[in-house]
Protein backbone atom coordinates (compact mmCIF):
# COMPACT_ATOMS: atom_id res chain seq x y z
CA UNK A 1 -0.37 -13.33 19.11
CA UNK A 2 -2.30 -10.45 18.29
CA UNK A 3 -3.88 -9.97 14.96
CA UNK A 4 -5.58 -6.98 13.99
CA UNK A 5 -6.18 -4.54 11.26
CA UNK A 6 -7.70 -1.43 10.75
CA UNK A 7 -7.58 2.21 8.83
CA UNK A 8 -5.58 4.85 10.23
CA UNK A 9 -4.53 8.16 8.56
CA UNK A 10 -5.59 6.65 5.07
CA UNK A 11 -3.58 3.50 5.72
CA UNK A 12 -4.43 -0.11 6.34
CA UNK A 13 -2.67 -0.64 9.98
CA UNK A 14 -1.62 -3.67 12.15
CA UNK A 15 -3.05 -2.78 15.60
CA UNK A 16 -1.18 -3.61 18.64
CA UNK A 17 -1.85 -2.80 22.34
CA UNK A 18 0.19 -0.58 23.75
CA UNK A 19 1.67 -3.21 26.55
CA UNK A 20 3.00 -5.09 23.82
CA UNK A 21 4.51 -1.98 21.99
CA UNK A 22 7.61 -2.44 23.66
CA UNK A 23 7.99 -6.25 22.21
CA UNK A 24 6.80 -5.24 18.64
CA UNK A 25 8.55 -1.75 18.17
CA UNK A 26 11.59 -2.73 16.46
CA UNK A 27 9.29 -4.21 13.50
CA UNK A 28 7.51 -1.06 12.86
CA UNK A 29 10.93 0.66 13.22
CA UNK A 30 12.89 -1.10 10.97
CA UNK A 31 10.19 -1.95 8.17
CA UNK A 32 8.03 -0.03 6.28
CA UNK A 33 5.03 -1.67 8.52
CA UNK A 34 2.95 0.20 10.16
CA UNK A 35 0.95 -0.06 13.70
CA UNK A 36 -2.34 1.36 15.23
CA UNK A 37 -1.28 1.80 18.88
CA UNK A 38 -4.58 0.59 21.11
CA UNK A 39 -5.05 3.14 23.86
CA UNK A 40 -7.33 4.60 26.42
CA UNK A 41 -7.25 7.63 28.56
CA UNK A 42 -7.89 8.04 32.19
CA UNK A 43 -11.85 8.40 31.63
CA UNK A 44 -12.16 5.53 29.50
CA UNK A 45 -12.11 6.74 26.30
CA UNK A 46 -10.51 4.21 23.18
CA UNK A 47 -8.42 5.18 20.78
CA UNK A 48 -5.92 3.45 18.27
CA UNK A 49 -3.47 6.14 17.37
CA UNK A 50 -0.37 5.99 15.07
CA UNK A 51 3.10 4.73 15.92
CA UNK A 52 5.17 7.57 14.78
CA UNK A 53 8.81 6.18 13.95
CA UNK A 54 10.12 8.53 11.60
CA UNK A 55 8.17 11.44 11.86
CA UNK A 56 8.80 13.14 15.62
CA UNK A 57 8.60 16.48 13.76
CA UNK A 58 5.16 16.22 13.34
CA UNK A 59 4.50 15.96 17.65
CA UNK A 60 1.38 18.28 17.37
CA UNK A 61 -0.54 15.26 15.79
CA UNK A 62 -1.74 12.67 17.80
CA UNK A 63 -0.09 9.63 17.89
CA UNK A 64 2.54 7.30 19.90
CA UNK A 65 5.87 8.74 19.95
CA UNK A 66 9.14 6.83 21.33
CA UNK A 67 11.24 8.97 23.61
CA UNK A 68 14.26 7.36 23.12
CA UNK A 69 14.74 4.76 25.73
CA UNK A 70 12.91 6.31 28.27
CA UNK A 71 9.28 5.43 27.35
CA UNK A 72 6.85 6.28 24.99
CA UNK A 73 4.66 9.74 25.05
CA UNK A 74 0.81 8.98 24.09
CA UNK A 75 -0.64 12.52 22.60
CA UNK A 76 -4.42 12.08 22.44
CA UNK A 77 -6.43 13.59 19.71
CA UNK A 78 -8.36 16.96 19.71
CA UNK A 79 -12.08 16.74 20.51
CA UNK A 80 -12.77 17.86 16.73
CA UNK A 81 -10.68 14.84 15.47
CA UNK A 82 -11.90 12.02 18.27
CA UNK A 83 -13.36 10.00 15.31
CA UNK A 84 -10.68 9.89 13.00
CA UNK A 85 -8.43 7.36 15.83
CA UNK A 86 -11.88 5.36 16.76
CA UNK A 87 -11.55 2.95 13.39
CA UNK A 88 -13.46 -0.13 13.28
CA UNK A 89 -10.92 -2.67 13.94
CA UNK A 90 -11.07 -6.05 12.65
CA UNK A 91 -10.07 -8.84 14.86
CA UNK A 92 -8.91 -12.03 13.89
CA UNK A 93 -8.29 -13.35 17.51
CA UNK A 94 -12.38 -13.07 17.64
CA UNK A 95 -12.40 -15.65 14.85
CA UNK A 96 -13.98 -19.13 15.97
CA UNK A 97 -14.72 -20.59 12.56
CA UNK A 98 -12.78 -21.01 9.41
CA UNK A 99 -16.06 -19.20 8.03
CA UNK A 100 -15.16 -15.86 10.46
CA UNK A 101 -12.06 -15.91 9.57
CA UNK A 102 -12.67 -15.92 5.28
CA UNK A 103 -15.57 -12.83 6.39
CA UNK A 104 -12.67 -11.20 8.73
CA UNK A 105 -9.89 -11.95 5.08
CA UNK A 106 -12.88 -9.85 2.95
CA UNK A 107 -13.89 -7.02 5.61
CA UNK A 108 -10.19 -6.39 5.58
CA UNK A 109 -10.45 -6.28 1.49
CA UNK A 110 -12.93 -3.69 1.77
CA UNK A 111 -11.29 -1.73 3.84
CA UNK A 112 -8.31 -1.21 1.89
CA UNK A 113 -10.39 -0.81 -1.14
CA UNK A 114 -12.06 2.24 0.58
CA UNK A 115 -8.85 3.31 1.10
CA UNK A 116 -7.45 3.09 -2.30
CA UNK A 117 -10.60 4.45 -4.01
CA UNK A 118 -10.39 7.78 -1.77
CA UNK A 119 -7.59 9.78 -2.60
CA UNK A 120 -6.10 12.70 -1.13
CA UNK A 121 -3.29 13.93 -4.07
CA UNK A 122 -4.14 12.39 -7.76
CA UNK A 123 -0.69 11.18 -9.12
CA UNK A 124 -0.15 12.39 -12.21
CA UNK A 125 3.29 11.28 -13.59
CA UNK A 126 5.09 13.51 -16.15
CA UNK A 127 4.92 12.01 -19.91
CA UNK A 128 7.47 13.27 -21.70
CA UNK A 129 8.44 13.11 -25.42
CA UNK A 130 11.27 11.30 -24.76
CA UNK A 131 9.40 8.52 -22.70
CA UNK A 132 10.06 5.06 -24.01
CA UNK A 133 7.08 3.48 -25.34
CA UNK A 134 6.13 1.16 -22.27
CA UNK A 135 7.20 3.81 -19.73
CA UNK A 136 4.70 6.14 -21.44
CA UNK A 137 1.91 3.54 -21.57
CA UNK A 138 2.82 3.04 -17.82
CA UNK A 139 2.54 6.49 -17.32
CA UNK A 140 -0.48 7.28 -19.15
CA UNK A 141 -2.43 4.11 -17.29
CA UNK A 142 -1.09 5.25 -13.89
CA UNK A 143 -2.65 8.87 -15.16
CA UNK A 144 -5.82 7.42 -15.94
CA UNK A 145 -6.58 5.58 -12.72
CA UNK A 146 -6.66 8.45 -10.50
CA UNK A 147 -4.94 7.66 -7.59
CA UNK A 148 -3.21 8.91 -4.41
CA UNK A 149 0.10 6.46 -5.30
CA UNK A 150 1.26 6.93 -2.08
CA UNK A 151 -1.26 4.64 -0.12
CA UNK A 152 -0.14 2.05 -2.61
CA UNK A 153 2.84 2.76 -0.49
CA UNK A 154 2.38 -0.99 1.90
CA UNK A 155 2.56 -3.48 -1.58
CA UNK A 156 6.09 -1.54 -2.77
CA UNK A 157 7.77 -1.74 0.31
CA UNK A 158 10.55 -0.59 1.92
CA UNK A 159 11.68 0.16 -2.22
CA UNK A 160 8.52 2.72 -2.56
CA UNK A 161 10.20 6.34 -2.70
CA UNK A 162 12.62 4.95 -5.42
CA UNK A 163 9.97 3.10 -7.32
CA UNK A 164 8.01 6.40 -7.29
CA UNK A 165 11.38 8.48 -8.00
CA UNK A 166 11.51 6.24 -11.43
CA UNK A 167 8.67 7.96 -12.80
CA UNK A 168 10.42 10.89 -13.32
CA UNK A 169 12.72 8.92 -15.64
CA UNK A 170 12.10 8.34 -19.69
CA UNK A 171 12.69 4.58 -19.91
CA UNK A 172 11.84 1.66 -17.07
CA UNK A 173 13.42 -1.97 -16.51
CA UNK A 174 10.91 -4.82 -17.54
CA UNK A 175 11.09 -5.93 -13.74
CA UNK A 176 10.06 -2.39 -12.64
CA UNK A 177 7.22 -2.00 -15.11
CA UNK A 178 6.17 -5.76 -13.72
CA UNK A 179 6.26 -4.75 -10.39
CA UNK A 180 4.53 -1.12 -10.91
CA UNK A 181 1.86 -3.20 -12.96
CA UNK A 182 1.40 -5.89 -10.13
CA UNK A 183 1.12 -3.45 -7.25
CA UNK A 184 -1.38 -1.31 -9.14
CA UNK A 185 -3.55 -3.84 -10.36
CA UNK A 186 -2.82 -3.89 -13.54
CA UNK A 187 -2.11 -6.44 -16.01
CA UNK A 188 0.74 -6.04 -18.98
CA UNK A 189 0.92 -8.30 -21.76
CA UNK A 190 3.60 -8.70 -24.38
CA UNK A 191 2.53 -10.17 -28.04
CA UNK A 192 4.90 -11.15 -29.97
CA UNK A 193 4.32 -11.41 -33.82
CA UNK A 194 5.46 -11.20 -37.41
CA UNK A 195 6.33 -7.65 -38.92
CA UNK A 196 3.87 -8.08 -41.95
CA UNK A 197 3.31 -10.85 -44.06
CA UNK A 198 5.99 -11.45 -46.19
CA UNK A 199 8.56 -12.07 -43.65
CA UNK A 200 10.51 -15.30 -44.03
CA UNK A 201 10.07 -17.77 -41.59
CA UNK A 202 7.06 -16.30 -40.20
CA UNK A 203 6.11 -16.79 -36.95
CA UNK A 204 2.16 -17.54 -38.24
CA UNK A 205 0.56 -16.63 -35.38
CA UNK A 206 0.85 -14.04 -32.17
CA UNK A 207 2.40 -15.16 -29.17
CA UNK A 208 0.86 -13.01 -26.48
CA UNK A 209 2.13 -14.16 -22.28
CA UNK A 210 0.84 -12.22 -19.99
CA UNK A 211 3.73 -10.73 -17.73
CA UNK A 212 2.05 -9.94 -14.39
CA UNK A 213 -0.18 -13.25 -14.67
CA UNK A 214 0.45 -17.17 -14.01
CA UNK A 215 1.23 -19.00 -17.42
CA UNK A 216 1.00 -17.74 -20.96
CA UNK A 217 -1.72 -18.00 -23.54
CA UNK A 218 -1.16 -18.14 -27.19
CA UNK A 219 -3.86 -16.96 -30.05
């Protein structure tokens, strides 16, 4: 079994060769996975170009394109953007040691941090006056990290576009802002404590559980 990775288009990839495209396809098809296609033309040259599922209108960009269930139609890249579909591609098969394998776990860490920490469209979601209180702290966080949401796109899953769509909304579910929180990196913590003082039977203390971590902590 084939196990590879690499960046493609601003996306951490699976890369497959193309004689076992035929065998995979339906995974890449029917998930929001996607594959580096492992290619070479007549003179040689390598390439790992995009499987393109859902997006035949775009045929002027290079890529792997399924012609129904005829074949498949390789379109190469132009000369000017040869580099872009050469990644480095990390192979796990080349892994002898458990040791190769942790470095092989780490490159691949990198890789995707490169790719989250280089964004093409800053996110900005709308705050409104009306926002609840956590969906406008969600809002403002997701504001101030400056990203391209979409190539978060891979830890949402197939749920992304109506995880995204929610930010458009004034109020979020606890088990949305949990999962926006998780797949951002962030942490959220809820403390719970007494309204002042002289409330009867006071808590005493603030109870704070983190809701994105393992286990609670009290202070």
């Amino acid at each position: 079994m084939e196990l590879k990775k690499a960046s493609l288009e601003g996306h951490l990839v699976d890369v497959i060769s193309f004689d076992r495209l035929k065998e995979t396809a339906e995974i890449y098809e029917t998930t929001s996975s996607s594959a580096g296609i492992e290619v070479s033309t007549s003179s040689g040259e390598e390439y790992v170009l995009p499987y393109r599922t859902k997006n035949t209108e775009a045929s002027d960009k290079a890529g792997v394109y399924r012609l129904g269930n005829v074949g498949y139609l390789i379109k190469y890249p132009e000369k000017k953007y040869k580099a872009q579909y050469q990644p480095e591609v990390i192979d796990f098969n080349k892994a002898n040691t458990i040791q190769e394998f942790i470095d092989k776990q780490e490159r691949v860490k990198d890789v995707e941090r490169e790719i989250l920490c280089t964004p093409n469209n800053i996110y900005k979601p709308p705050i409104r006056e009306t926002d609840s209180p956590e969906m406008k702290a969600l809002k403002q966080a997701i504001t101030a990290k400056n990203i391209d949401i979409d190539k978060y796109a891979d830890r949402f899953g197939e749920n992304f576009p109506n995880d995204k769509r929610k930010m458009k909304d004034d109020k979020i579910t606890l088990f949305l802002l949990k999962r926006m929180a998780e797949c951002l990196d962030m942490n959220v913590d809820l403390i719970i404590s007494d309204k002042n003082p002289n409330v009867p039977n006071p808590i005493g203390m603030p109870i704070k559980v983190s809701l994105t971590g393992n286990g609670d902590e009290t202070e």
